[in-house]
Protein backbone atom coordinates (compact mmCIF):
# COMPACT_ATOMS: atom_id res chain seq x y z
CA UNK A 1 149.73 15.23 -12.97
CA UNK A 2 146.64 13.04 -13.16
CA UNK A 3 146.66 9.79 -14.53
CA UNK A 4 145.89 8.74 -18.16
CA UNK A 5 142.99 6.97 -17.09
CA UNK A 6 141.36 7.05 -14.10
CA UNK A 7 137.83 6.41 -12.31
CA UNK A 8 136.04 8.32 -9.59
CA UNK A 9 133.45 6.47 -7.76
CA UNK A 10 130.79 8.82 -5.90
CA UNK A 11 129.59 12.47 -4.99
CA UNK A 12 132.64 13.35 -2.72
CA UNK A 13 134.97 12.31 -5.45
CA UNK A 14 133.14 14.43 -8.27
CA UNK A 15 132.45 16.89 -5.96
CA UNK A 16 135.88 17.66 -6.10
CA UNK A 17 135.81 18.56 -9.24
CA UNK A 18 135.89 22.11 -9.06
CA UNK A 19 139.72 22.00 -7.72
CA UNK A 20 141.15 20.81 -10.97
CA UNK A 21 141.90 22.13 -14.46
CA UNK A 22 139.58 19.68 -16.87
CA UNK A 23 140.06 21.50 -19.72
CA UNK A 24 142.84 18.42 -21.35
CA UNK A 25 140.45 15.87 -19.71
CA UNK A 26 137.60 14.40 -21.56
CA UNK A 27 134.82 13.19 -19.04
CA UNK A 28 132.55 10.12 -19.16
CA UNK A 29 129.59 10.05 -16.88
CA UNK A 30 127.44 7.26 -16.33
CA UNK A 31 124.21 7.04 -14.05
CA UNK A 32 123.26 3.61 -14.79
CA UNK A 33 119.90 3.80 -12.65
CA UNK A 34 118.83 5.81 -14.39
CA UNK A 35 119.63 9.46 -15.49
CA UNK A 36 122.45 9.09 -18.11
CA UNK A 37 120.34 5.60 -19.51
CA UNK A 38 117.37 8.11 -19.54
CA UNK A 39 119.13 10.51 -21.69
CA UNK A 40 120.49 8.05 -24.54
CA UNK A 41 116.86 6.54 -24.73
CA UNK A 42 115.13 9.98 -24.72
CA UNK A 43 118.16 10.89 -27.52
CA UNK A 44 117.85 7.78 -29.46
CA UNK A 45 113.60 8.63 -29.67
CA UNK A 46 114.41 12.08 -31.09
CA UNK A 47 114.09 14.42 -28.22
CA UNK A 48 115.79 17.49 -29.34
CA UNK A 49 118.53 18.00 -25.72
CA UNK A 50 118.70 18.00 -21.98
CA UNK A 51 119.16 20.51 -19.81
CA UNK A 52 120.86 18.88 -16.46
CA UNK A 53 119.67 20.83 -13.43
CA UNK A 54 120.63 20.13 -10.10
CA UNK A 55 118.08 21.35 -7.81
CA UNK A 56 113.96 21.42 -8.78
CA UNK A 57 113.83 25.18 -8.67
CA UNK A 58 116.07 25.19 -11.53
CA UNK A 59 113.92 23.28 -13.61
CA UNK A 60 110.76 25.17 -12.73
CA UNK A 61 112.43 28.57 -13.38
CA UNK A 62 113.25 27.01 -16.72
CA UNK A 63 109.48 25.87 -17.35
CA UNK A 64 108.18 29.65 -16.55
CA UNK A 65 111.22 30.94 -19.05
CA UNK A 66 110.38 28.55 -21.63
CA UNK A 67 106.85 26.96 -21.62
CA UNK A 68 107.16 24.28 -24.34
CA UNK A 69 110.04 22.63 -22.37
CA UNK A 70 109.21 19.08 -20.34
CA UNK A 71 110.34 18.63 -17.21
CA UNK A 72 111.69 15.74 -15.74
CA UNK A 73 113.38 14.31 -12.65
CA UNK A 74 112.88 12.34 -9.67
CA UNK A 75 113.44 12.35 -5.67
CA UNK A 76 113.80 8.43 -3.90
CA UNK A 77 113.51 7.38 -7.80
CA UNK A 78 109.67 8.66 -8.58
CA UNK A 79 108.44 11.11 -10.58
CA UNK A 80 108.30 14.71 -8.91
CA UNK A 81 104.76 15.78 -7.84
CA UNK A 82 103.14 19.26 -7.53
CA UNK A 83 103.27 19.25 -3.50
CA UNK A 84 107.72 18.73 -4.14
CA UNK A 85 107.80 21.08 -6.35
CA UNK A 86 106.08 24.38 -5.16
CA UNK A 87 102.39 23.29 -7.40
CA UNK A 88 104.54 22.13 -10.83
CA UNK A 89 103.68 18.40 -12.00
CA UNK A 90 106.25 17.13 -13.59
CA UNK A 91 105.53 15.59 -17.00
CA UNK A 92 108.04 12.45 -16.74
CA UNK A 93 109.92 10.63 -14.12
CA UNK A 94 113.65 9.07 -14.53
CA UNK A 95 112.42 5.84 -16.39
CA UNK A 96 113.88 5.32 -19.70
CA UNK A 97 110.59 3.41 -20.55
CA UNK A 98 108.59 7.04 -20.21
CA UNK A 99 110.47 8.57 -22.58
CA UNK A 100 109.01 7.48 -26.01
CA UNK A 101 109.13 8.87 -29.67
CA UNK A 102 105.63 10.23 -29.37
CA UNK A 103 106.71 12.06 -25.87
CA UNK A 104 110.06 13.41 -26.20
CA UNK A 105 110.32 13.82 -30.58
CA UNK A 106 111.78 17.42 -31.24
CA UNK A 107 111.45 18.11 -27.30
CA UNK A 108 114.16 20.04 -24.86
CA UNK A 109 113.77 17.95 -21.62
CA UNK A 110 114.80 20.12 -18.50
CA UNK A 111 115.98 17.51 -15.81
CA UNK A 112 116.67 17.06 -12.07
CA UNK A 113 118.26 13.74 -10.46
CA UNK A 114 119.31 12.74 -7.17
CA UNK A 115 122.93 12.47 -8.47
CA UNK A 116 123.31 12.28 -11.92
CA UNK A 117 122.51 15.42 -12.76
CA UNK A 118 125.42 16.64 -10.38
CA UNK A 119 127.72 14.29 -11.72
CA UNK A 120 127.27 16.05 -14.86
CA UNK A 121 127.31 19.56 -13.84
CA UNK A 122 130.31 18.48 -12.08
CA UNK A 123 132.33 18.18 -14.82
CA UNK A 124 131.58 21.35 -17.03
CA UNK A 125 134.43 22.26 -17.06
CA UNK A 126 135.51 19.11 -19.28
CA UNK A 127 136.83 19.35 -22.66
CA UNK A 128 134.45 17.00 -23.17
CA UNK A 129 131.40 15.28 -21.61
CA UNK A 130 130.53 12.09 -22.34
CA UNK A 131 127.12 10.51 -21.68
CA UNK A 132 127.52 7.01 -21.06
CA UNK A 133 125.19 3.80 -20.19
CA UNK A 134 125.54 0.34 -21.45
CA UNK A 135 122.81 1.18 -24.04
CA UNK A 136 125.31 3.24 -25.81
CA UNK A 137 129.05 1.69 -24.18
CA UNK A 138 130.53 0.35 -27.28
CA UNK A 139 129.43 3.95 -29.25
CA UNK A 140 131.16 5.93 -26.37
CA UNK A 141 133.99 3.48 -26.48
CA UNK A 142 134.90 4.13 -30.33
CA UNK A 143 134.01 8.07 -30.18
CA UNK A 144 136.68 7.70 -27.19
CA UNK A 145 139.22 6.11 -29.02
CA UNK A 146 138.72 8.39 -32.06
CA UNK A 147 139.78 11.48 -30.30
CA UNK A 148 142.47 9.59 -28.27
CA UNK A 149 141.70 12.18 -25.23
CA UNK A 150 146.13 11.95 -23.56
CA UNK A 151 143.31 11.83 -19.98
CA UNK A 152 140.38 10.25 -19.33
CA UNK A 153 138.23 10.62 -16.20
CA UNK A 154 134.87 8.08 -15.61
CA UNK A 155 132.55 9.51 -13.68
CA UNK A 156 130.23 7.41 -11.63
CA UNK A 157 127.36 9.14 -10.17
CA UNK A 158 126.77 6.46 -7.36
CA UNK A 159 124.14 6.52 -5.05
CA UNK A 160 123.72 9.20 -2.02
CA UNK A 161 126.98 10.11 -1.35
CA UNK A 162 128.36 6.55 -1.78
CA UNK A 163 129.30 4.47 -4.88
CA UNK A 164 127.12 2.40 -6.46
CA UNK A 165 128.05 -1.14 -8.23
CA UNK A 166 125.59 -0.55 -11.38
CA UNK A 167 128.20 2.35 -12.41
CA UNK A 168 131.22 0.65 -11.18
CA UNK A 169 130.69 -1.95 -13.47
CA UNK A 170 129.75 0.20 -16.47
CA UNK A 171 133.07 2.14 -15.68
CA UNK A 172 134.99 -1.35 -15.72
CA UNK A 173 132.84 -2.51 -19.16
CA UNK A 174 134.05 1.15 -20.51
CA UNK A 175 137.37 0.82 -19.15
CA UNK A 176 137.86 -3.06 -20.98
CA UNK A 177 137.49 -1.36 -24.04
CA UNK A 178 139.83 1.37 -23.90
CA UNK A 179 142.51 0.09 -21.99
CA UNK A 180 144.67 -0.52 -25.40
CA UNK A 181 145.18 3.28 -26.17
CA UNK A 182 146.44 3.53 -22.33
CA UNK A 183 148.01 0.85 -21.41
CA UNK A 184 151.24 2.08 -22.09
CA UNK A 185 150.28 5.05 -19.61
CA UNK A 186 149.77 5.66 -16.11
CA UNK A 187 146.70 4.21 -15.14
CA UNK A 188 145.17 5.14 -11.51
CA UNK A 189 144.25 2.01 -9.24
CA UNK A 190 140.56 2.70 -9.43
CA UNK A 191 140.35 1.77 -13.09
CA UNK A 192 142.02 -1.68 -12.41
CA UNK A 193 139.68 -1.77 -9.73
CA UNK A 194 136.39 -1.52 -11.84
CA UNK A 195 138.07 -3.41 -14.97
CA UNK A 196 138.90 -6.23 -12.11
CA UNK A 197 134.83 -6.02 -10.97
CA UNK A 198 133.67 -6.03 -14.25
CA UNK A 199 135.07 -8.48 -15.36
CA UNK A 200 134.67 -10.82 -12.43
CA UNK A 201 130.65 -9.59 -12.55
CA UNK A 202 129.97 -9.14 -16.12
CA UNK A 203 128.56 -12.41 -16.71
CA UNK A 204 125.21 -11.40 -14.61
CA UNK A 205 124.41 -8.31 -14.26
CA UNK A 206 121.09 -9.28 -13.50
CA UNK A 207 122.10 -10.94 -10.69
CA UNK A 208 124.48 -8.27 -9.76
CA UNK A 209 121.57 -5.73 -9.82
CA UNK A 210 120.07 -7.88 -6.86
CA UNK A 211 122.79 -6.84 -4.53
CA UNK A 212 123.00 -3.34 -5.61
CA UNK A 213 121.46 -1.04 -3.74
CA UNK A 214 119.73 0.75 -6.67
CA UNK A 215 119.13 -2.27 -8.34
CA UNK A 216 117.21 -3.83 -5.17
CA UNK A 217 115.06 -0.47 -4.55
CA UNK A 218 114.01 -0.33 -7.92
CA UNK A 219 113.30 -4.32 -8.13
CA UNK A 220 111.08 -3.55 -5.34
CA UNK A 221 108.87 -1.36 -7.14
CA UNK A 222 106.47 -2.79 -9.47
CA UNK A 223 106.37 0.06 -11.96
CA UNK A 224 109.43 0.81 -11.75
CA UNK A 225 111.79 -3.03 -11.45
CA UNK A 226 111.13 -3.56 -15.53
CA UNK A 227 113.75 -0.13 -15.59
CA UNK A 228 116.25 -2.77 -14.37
CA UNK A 229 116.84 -5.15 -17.12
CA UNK A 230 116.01 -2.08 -19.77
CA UNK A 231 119.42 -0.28 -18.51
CA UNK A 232 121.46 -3.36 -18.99
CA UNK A 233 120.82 -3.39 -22.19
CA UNK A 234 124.12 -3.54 -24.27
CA UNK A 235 124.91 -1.59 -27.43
CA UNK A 236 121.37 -1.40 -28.18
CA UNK A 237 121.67 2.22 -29.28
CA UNK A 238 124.63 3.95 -31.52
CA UNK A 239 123.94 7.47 -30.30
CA UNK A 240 127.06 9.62 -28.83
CA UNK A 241 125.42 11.58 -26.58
CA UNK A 242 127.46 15.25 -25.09
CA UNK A 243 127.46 17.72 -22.64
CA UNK A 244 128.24 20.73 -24.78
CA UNK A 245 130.23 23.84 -23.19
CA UNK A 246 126.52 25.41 -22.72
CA UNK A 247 125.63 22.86 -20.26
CA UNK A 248 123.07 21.51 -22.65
CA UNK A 249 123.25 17.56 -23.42
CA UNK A 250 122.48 16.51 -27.13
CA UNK A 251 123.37 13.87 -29.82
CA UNK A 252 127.70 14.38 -30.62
């Protein structure tokens, strides 16, 4: 029986997935830097939904079904280019900042990610999928506790095939706030384990950023570091944001 509430840190974890019956379990992913941050902003600016993809020919198949989609994604955290791609220029990256009212408003976005796009197809078989960044943490958080899910699994995308500390510590942050409707259950070691971080880190996550691995690689881009502080933003958005049973990501 899985526990009540429990985190999983990185691909090999979520990869996993496929073994085990999710259809009691309600799902929270987060890919701090930057897919699931991307998809609240792009939400929040009135793009219409998402379609997660996990591989670029996915989204370029889409593109030829369906000309008036956008497609987005990245590879090494920029913006996928016509030689990547097979001769398809992508029309945004993976930067929240990119995805403004006047580019996304009424818009399906098809997208492609190193890993948070697999996090999320990952868990499709859910009976529910959460979006989750700290844009939109204390929104998740109360959506959460409304439904009162009896398991809840946080999915961190992390970064390769290994965890990264950005979504450890948005698990923990997610994790502070729920722990009252499971505290009285069995809660798995990993979600003291990011509560414990998170709360031990949460008083600079700017700093933290600097010894994160995705937080130093974007830092050292100079279009890209301003991403940084823009997806520690807290609560600056209300939006739930859901992967329906479709596979298709929209406002809850």
């Amino acid at each position: 029986m899985p526990s009540a509430l429990e985190v999983l840190f990185s691909p090999p974890e979520f990869g996993a997935l496929k073994n085990r019956d999710l259809r009691q379990t309600t799902c929270v992913v987060f890919d701090i830097l930057r897919a699931t941050s991307t998809m609240v902003t792009a939400l929040a600016n009135g793009a219409e939904s998402f379609l997660p993809v996990a591989e670029i020919a996915e989204a370029v198949a889409l593109r030829r079904q369906r000309p008036d989609i956008l497609l987005a994604g990245e590879r090494d955290g920029l913006r996928l280019r016509a030689p990547q791609t097979g001769g398809v220029e992508f029309d945004l990256g993976n930067s929240p900042r990119e995805f403004t009212t006047g580019r996304v408003r009424g818009k399906t976005i098809a997208m492609t990610t190193t890993n948070g796009t697999r996090a999320l197809r990952a868990c499709a078989g859910a009976q529910t999928v959460f979006i989750g960044s700290f844009l939109n943490l204390r929104a998740t958080a109360e959506a959460i506790r409304a439904r009162r899910p009896s398991h809840l699994l946080v999915v961190c995308s992390g970064t390769g095939e290994e965890a990264a500390l950005e979504d450890t510590l948005a698990a923990g942050a997610l994790c502070e706030l729920v722990w009252p409707d499971y505290a009285d259950g069995e809660i798995a070691d990993s979600a003291e384990i990011v509560r414990s971080i998170h709360t031990g880190m949460s008083g600079d996550l700017a700093g933290a950023m600097a010894h994160a691995r995705n937080g130093r690689r974007l830092l050292a881009v100079t279009e890209l570091r301003d991403d940084v502080a823009f997806c520690l933003q807290r609560d600056t958005v209300s939006l739930v944001a859901a992967m329906r049973p479709d596979g298709v990501v929209r406002r809850d």
